[in-house]
N, C-alpha and C. Protein backbone atom coordinates (compact mmCIF):
# COMPACT_ATOMS: atom_id res chain seq x y z
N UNK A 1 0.83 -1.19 0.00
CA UNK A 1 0.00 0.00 0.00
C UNK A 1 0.87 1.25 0.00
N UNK A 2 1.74 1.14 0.46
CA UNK A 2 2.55 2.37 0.36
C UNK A 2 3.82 2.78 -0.45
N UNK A 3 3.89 1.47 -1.05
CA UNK A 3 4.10 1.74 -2.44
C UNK A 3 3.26 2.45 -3.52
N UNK A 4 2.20 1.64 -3.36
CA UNK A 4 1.40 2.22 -4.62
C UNK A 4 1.19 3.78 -4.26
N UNK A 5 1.04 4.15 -2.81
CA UNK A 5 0.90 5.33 -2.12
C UNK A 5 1.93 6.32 -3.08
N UNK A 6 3.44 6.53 -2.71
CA UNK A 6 4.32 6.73 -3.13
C UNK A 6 4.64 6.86 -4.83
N UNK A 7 4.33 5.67 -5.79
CA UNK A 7 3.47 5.90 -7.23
C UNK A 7 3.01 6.69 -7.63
N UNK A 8 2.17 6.94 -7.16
CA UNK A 8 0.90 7.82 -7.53
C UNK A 8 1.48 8.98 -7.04
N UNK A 9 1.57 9.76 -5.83
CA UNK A 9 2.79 10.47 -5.68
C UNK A 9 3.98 11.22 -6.08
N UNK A 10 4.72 9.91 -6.12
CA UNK A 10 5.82 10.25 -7.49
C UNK A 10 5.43 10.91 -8.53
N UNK A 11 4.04 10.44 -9.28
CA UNK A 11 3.55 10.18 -10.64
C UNK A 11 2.58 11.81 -10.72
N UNK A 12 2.09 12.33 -9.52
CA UNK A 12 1.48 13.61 -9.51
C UNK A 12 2.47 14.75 -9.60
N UNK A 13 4.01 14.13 -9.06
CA UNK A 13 4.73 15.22 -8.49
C UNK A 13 5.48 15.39 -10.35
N UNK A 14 5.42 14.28 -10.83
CA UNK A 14 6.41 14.78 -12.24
C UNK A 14 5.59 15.14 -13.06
N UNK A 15 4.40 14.48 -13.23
CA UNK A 15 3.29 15.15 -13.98
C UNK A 15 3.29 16.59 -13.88
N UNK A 16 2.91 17.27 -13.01
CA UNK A 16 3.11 18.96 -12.30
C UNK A 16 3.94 19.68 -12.71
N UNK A 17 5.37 18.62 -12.85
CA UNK A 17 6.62 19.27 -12.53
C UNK A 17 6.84 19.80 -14.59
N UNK A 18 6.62 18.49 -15.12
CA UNK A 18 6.53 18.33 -16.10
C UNK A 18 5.49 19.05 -16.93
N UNK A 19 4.18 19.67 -16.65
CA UNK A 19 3.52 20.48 -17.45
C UNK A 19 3.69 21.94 -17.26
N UNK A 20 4.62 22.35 -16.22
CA UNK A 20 4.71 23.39 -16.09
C UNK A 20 6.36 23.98 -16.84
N UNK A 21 6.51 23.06 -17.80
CA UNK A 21 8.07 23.30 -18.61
C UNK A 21 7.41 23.62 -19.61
N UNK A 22 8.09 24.23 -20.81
CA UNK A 22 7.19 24.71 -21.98
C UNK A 22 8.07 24.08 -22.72
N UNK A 23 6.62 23.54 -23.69
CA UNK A 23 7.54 22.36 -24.70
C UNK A 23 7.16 21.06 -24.17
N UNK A 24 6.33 21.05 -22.83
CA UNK A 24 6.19 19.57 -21.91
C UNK A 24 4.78 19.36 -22.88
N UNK A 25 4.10 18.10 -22.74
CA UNK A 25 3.04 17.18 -23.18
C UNK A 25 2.10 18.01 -23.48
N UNK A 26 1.55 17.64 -24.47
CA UNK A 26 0.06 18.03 -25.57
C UNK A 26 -0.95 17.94 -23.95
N UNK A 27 -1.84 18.77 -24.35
CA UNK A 27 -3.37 18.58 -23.33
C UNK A 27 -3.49 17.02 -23.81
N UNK A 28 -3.50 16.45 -24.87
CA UNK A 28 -4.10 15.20 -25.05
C UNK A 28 -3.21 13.80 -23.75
N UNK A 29 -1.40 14.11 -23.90
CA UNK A 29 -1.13 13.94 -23.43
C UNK A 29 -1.18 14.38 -21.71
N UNK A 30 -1.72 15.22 -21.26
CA UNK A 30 -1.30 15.39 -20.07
C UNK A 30 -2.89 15.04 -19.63
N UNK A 31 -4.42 14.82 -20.49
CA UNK A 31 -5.17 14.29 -20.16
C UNK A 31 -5.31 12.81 -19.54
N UNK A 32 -4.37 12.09 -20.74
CA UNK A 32 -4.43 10.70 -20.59
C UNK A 32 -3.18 10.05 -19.55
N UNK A 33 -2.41 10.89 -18.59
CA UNK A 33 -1.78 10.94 -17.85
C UNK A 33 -2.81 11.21 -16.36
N UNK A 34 -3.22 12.19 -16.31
CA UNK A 34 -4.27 12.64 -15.33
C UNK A 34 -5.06 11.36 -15.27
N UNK A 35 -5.97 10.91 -16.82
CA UNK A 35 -6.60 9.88 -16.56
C UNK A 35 -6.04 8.27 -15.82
N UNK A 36 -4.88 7.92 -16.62
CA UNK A 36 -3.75 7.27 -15.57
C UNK A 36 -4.12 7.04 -14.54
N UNK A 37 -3.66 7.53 -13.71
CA UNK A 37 -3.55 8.26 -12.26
C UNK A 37 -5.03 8.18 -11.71
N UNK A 38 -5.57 8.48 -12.01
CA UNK A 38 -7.22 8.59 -11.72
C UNK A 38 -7.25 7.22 -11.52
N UNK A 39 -7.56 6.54 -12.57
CA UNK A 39 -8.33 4.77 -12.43
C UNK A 39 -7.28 4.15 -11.83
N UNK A 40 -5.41 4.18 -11.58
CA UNK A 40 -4.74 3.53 -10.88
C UNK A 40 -5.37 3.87 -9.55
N UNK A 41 -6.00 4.98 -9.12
CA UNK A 41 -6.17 5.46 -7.18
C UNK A 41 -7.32 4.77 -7.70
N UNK A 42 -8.53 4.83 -8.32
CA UNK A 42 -9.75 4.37 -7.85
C UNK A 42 -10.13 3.10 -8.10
N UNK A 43 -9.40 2.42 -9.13
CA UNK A 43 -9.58 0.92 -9.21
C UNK A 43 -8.64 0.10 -7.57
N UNK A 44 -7.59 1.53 -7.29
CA UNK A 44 -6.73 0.81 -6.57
C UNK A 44 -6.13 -0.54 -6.90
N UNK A 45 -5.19 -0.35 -7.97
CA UNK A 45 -4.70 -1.46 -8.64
C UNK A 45 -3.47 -1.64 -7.52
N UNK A 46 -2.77 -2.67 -7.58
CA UNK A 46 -0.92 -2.84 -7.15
C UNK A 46 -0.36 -3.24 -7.70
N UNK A 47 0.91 -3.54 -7.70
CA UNK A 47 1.50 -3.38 -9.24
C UNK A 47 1.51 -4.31 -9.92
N UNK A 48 1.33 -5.74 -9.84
CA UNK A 48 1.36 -6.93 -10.75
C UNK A 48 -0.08 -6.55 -11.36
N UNK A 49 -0.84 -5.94 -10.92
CA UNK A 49 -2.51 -5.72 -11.80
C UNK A 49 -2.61 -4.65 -12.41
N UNK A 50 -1.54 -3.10 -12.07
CA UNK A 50 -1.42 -2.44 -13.17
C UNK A 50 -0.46 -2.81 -14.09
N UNK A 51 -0.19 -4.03 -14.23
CA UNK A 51 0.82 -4.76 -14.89
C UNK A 51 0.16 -5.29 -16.19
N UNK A 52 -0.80 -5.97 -15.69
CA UNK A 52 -1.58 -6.35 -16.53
C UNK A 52 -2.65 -5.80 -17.37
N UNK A 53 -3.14 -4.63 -16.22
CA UNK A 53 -4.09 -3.75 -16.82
C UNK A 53 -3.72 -3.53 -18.01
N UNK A 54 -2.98 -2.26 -17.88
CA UNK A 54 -2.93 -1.02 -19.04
C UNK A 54 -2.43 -1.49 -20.23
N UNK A 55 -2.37 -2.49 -20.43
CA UNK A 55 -1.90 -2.65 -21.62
C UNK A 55 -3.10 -3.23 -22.53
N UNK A 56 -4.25 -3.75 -21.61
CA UNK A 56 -5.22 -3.90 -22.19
C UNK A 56 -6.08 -3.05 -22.47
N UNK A 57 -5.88 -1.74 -21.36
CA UNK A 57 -7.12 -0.74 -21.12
C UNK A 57 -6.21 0.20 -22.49
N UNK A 58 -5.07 0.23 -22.65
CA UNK A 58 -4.34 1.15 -23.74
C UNK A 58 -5.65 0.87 -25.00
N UNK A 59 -5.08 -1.17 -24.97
CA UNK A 59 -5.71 -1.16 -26.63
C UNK A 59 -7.23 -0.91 -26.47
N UNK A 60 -7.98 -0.86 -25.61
CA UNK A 60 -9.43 -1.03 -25.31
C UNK A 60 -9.67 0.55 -25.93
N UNK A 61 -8.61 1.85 -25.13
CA UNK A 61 -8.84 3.31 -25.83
C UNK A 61 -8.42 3.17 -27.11
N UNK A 62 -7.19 2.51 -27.38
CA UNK A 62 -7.06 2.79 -29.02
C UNK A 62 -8.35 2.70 -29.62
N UNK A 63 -8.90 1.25 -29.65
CA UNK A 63 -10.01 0.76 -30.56
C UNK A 63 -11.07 1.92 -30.29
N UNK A 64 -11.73 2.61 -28.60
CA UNK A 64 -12.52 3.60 -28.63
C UNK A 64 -12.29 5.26 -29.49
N UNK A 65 -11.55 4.99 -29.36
CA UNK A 65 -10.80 6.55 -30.05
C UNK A 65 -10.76 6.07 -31.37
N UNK A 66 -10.66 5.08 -32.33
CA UNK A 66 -10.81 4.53 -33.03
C UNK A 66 -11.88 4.74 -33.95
N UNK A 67 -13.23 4.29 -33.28
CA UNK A 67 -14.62 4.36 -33.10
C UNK A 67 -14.99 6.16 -33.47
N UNK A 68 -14.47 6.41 -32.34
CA UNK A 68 -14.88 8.23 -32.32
C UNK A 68 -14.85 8.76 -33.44
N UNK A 69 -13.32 8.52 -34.01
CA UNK A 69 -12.70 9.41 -35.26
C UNK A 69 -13.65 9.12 -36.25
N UNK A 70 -14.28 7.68 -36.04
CA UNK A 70 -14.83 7.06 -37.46
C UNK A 70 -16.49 7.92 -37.24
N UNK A 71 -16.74 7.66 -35.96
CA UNK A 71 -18.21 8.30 -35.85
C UNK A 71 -18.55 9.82 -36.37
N UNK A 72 -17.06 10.38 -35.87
CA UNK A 72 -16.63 12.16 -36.08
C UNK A 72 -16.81 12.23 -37.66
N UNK A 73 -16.01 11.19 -38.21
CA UNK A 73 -16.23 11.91 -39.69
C UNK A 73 -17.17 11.21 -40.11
N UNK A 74 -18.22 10.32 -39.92
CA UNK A 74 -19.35 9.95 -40.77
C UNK A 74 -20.12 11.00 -40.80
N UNK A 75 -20.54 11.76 -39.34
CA UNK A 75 -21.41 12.97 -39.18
C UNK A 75 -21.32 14.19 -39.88
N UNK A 76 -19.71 13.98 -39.56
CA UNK A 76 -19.24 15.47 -40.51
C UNK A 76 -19.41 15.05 -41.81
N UNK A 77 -19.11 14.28 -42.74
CA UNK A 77 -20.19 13.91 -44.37
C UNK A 77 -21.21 13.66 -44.37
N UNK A 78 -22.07 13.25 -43.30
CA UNK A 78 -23.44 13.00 -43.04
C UNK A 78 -23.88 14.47 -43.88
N UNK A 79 -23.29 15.25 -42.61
CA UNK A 79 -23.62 16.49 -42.77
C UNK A 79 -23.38 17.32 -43.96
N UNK A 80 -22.34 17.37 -44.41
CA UNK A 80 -22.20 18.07 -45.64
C UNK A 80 -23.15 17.44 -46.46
N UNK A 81 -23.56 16.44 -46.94
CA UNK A 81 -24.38 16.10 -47.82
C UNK A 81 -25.76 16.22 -47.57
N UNK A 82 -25.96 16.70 -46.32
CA UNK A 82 -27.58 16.80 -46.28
C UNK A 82 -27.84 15.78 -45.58
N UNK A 83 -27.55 14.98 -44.91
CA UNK A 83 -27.68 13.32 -45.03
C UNK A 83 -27.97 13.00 -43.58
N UNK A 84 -28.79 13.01 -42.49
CA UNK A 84 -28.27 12.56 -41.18
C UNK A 84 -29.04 11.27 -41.26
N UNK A 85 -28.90 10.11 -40.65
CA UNK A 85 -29.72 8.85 -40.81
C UNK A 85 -29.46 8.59 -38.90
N UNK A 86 -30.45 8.05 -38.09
CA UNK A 86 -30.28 7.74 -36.75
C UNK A 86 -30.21 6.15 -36.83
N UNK A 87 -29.57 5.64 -38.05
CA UNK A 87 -29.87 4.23 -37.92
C UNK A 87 -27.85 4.06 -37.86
N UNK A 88 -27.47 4.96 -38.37
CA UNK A 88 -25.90 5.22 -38.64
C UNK A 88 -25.83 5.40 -37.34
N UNK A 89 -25.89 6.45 -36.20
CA UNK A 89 -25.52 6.65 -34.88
C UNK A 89 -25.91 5.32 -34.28
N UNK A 90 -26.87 4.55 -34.55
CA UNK A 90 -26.97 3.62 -33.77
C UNK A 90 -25.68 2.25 -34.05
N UNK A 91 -25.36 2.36 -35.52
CA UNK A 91 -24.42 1.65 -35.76
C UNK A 91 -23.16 1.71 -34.90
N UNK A 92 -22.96 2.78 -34.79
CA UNK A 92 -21.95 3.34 -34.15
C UNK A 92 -21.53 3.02 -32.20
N UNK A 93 -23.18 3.26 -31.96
CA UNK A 93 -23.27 3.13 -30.28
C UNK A 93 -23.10 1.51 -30.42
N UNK A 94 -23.88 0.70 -31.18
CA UNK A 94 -23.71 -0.58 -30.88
C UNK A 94 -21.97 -1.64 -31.25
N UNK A 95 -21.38 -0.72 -32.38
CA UNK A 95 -19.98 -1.21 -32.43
C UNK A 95 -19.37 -0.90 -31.16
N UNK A 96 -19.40 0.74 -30.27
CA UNK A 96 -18.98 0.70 -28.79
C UNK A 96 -19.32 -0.24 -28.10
N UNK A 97 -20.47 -0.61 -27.77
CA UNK A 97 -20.72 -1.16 -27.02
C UNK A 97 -20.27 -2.96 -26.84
N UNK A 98 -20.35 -3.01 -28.54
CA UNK A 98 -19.44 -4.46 -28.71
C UNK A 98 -18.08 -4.72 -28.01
N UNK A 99 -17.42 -3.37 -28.22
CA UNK A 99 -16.12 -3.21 -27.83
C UNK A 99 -16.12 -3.41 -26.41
N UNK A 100 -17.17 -2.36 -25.78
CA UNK A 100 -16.84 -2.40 -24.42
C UNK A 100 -16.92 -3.85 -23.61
N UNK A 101 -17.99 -4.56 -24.24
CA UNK A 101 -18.28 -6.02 -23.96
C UNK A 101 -17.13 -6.58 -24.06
N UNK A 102 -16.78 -6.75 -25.04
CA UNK A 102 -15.36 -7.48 -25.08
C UNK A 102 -14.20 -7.48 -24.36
N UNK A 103 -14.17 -5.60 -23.85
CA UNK A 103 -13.14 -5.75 -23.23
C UNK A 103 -13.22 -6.33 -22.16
N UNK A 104 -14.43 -6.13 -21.60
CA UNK A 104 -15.14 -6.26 -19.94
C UNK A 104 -14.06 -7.54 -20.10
N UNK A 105 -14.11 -8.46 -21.01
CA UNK A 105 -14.25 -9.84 -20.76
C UNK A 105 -12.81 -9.89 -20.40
N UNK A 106 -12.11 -9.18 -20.99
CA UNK A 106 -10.05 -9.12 -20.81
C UNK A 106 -9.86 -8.35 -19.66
N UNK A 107 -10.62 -8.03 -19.19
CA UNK A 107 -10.60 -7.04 -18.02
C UNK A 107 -10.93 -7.92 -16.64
N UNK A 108 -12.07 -8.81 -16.66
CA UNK A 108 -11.79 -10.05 -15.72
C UNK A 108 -10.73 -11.20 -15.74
N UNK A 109 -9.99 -11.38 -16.71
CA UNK A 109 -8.84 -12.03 -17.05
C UNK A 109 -7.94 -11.61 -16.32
N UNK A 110 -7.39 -10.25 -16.22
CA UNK A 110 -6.13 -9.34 -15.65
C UNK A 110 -6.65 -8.83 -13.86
N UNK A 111 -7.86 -8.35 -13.50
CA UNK A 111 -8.37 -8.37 -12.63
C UNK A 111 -9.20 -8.63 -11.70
N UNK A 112 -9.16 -8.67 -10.14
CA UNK A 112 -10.17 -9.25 -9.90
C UNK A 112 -11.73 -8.57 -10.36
N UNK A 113 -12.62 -9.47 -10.13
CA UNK A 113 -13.88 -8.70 -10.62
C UNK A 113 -15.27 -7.55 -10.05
N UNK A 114 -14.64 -7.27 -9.10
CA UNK A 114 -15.07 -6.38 -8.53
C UNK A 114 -14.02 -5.39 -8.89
N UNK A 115 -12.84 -5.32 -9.36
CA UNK A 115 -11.98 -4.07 -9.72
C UNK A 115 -12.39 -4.01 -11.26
N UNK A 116 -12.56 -5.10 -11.94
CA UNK A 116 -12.60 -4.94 -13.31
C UNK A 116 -13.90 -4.73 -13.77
N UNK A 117 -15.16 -4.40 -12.62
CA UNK A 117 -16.66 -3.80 -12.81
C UNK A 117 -16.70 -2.36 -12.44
N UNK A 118 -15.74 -1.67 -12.21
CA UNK A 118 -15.39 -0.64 -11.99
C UNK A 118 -14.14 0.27 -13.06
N UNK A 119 -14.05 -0.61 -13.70
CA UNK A 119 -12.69 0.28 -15.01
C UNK A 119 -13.80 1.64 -15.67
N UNK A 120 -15.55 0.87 -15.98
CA UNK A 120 -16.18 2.06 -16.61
C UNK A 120 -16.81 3.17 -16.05
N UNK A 121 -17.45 2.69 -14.93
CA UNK A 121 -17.80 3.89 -13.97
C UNK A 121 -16.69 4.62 -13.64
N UNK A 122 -15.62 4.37 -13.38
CA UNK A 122 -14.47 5.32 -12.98
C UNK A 122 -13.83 6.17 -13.87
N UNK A 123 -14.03 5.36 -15.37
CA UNK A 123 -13.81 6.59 -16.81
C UNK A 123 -14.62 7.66 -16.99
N UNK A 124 -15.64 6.78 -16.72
CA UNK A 124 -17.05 7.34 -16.23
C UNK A 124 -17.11 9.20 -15.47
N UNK A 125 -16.48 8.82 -14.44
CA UNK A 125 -16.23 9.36 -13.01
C UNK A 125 -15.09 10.69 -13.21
N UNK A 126 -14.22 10.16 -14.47
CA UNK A 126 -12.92 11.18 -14.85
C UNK A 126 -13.40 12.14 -15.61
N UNK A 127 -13.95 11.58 -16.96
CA UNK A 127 -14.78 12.41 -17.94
C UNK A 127 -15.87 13.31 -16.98
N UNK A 128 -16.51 13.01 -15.74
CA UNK A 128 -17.52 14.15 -15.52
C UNK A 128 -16.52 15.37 -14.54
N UNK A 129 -15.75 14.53 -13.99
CA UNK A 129 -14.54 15.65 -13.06
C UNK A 129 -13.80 16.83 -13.85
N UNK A 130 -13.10 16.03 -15.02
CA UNK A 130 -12.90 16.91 -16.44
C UNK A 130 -13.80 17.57 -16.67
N UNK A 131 -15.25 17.00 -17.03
CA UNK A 131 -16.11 18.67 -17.34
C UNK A 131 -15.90 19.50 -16.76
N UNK A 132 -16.54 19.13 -15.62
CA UNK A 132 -16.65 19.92 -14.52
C UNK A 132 -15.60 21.03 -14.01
N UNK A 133 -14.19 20.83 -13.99
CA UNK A 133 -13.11 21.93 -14.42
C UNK A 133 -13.51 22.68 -15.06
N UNK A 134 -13.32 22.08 -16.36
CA UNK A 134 -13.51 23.05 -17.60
C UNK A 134 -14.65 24.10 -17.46
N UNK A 135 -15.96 23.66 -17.35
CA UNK A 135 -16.49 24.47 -16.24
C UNK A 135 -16.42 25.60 -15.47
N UNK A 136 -16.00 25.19 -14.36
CA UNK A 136 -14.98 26.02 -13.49
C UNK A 136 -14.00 27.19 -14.11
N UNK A 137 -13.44 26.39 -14.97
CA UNK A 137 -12.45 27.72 -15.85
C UNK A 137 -12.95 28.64 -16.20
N UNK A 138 -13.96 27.89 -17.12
CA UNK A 138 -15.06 28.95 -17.89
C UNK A 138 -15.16 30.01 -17.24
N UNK A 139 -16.33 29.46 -15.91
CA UNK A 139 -16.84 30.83 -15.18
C UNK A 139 -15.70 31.96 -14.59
N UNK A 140 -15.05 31.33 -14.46
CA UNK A 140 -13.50 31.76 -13.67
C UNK A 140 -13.30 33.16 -14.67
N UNK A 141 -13.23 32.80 -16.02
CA UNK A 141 -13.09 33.83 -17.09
C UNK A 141 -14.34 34.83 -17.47
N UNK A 142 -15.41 34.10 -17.13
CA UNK A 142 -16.51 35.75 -17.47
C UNK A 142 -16.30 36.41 -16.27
């Protein structure tokens, strides 16, 4: 435990140290770092299970981000052509959702299953904390 304590730790203190250099990590990068960090404290992994994790949860975002880009530009030609169809978005939610199924399934493989019923609520959980900043900034600026 106090290892992983110390990790995470470590891992806040270079993150910090590291976005405040100019020339340091893309927002994309310093998102998916933040995100990191996030599901390692709330899945509370240790290290032989973030061992195993992330390498699955990596390809699980590739394939989602994957998905996105493809959903992003169907809409955007949807759109230019006049064209919106809700049978296409549904194509789309149900290829996610294939995915997510699938991974679930590599995700009880690498973890136990009460940690690995928690990988989506906790992405879940990051994405609304992230709004919610952004948010915050916003008003911060009017």
């Amino acid at each position: 435990m106090k290892q992983l304590l110390f990790t995470i730790l470590l891992g806040l203190f270079l993150a910090t140290s590291t976005f405040a250099q100019p020339g340091g990590p893309s927002k994309h990068e310093r998102i998916e770092a933040l995100n990191a960090e996030f599901l390692t404290k709330s899945l509370n992994l240790n290290k032989e299970e973030a061992q195993s994790f992330w390498p699955v949860y990596n390809n699980y975002r590739q394939e989602m981000n994957k998905l996105f880009r493809e959903r992003h530009q169907a809409r955007k030609t949807a759109k230019e052509q006049g064209n919106t169809s809700a049978v296409d978005g549904l194509n789309f939610e149900t290829r996610m959702l294939e995915t997510k199924k699938r991974y679930l399934t590599q995700f009880y493989q690498v973890l136990p299953k009460s940690k690995a019923e928690q990988v989506y609520p906790a992405e879940r959980e990051f994405r609304e904390h992230l709004i919610n900043q952004l948010k915050e900034r916003r008003e911060k600026k009017d």
